[in-house]
C-alpha atoms as a PDB file:
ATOM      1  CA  UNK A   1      -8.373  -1.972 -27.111  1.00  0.00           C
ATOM      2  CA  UNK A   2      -5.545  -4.272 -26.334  1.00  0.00           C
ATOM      3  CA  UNK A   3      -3.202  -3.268 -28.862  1.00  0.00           C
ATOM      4  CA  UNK A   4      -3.686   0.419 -27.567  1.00  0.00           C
ATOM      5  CA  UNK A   5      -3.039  -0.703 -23.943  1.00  0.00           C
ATOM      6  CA  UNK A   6       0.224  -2.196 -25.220  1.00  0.00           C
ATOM      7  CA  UNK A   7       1.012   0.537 -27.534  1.00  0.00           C
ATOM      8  CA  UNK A   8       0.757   2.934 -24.550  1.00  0.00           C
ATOM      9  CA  UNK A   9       2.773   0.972 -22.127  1.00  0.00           C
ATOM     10  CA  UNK A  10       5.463   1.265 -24.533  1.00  0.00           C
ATOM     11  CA  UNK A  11       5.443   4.798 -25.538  1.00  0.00           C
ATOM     12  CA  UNK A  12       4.534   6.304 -21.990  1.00  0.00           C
ATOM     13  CA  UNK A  13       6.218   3.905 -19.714  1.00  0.00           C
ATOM     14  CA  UNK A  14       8.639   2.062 -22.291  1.00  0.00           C
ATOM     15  CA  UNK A  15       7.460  -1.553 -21.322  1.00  0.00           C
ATOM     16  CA  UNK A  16       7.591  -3.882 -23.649  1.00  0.00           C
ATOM     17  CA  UNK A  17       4.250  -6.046 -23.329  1.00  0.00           C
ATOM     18  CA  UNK A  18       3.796  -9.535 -24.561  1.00  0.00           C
ATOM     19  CA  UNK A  19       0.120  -9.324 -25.152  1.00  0.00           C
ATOM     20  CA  UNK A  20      -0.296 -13.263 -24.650  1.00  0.00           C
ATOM     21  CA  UNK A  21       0.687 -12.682 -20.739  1.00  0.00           C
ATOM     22  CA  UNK A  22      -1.866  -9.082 -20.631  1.00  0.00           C
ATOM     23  CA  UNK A  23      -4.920 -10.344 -18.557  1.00  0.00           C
ATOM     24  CA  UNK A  24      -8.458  -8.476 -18.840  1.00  0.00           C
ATOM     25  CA  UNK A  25     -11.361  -7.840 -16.800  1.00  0.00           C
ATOM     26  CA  UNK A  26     -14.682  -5.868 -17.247  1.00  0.00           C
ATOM     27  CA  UNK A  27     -16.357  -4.592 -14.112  1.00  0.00           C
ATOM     28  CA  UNK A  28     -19.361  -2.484 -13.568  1.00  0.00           C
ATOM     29  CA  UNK A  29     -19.160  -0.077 -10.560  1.00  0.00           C
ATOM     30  CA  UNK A  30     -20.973   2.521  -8.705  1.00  0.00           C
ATOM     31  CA  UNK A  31     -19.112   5.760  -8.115  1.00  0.00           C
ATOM     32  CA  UNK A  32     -19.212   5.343  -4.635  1.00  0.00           C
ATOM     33  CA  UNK A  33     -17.406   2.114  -4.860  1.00  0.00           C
ATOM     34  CA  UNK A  34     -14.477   3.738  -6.355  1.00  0.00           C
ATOM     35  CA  UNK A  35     -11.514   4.343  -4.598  1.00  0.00           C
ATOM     36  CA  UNK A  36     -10.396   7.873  -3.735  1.00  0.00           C
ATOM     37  CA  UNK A  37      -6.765   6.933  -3.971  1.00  0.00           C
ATOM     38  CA  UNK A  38      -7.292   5.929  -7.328  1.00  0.00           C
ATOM     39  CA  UNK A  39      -9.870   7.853  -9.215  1.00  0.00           C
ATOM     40  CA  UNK A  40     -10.015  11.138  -7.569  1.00  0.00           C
ATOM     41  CA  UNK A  41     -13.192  13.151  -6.602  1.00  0.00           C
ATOM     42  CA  UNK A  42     -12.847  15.825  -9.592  1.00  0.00           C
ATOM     43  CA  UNK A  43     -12.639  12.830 -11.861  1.00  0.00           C
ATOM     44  CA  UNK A  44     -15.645  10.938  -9.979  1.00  0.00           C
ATOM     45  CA  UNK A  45     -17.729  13.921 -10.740  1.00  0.00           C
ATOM     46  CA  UNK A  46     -16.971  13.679 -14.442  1.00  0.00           C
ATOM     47  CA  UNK A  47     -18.267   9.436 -14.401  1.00  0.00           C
ATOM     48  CA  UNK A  48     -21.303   8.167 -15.603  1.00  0.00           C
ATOM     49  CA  UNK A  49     -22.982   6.144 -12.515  1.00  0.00           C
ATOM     50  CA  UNK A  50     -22.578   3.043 -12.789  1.00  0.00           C
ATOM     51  CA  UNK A  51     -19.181   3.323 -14.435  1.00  0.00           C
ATOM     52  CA  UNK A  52     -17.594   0.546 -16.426  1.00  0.00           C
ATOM     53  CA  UNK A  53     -14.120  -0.672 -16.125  1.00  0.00           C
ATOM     54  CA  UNK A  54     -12.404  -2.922 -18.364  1.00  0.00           C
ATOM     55  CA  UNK A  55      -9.040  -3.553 -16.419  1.00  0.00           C
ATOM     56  CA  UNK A  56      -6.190  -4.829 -18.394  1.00  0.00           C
ATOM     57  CA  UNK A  57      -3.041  -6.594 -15.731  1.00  0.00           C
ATOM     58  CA  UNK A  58       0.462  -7.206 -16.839  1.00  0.00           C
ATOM     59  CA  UNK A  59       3.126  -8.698 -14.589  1.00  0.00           C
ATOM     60  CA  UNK A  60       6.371  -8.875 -15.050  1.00  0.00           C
ATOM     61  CA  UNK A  61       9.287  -6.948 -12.896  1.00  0.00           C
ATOM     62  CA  UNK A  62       5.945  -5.198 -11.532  1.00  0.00           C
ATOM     63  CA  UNK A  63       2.565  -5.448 -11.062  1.00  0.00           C
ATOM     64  CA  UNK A  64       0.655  -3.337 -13.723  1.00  0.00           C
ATOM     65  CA  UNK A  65      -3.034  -2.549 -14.068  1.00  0.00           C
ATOM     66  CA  UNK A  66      -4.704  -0.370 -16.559  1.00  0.00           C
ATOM     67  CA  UNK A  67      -8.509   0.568 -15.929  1.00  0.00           C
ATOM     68  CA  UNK A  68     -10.597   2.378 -18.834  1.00  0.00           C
ATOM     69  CA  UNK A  69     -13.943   3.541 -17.983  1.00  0.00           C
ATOM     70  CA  UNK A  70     -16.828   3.484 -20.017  1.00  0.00           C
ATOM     71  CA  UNK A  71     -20.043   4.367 -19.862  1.00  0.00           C
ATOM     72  CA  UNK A  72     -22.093   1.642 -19.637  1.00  0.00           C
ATOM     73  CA  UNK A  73     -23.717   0.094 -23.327  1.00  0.00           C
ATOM     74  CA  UNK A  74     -20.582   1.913 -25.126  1.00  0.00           C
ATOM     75  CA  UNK A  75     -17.052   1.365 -26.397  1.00  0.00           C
ATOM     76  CA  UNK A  76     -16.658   5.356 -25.687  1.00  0.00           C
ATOM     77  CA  UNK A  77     -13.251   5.522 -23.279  1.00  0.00           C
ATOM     78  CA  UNK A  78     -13.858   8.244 -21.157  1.00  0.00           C
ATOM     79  CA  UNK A  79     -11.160   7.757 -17.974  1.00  0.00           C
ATOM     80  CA  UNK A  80      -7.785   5.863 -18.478  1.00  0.00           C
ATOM     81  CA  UNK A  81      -5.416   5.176 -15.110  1.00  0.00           C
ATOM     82  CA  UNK A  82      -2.477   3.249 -14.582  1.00  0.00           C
ATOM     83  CA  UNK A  83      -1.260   1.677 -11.752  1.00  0.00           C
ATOM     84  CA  UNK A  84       1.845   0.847 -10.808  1.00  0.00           C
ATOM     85  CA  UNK A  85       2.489  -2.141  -7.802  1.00  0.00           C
ATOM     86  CA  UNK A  86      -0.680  -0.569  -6.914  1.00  0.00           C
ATOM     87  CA  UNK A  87       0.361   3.064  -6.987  1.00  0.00           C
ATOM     88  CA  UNK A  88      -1.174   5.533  -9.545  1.00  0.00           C
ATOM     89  CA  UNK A  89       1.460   6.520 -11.762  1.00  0.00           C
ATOM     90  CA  UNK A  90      -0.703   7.750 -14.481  1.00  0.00           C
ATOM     91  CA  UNK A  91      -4.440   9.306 -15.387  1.00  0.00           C
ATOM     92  CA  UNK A  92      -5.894  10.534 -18.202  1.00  0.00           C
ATOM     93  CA  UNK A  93      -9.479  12.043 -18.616  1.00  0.00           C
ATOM     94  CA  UNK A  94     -10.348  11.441 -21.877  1.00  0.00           C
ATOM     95  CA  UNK A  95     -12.217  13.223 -24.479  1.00  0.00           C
ATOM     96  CA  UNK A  96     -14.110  12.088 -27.893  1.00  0.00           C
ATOM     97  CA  UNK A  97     -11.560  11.515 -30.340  1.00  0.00           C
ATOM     98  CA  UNK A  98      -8.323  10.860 -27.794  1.00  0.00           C
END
């Protein structure tokens, strides 16, 4: 999953990524813990509850943070966002196969 975060920096946002600085996290939330700002209500709807995120953080001339929701018990990406010095810049639902 880290080489496709890094691969995806690069072709959407052109960022080169040195994957030895790319920090990760996995959290499990409830929908109602997620933030409107950043995972909007139509896209709420769509999430398994509880949700997974594995969060991936890169800094460098800004703060980046990628968050890819699972469903919990699977390595099935269903929701990819990007944030940007803490503005969403980028979402994705995703379906099987994407």
């Amino acid at each position: 999953m880290k080489d496709d975060v890094i691969k995806l920096m690069e072709e959407q946002f052109d960022v080169t990524v040195d994957g030895e600085k790319l920090g990760e996290e996995a959290i499990l939330l409830y929908l109602d813990e997620l933030d409107k700002e950043i995972v909007s209500p139509e896209i709420n709807k769509l999430l398994p509850n509880p949700v997974v995120f594995q969060t991936y953080i890169y800094e460098e001339k800004s703060e980046w943070i990628i968050g890819i929701a699972f469903k919990e018990g699977t390595d099935y990406p269903l929701y990819l966002v990007c944030l940007k010095d803490g503005k969403k810049v980028y979402e994705k639902f995703l379906k099987k196969g994407d």
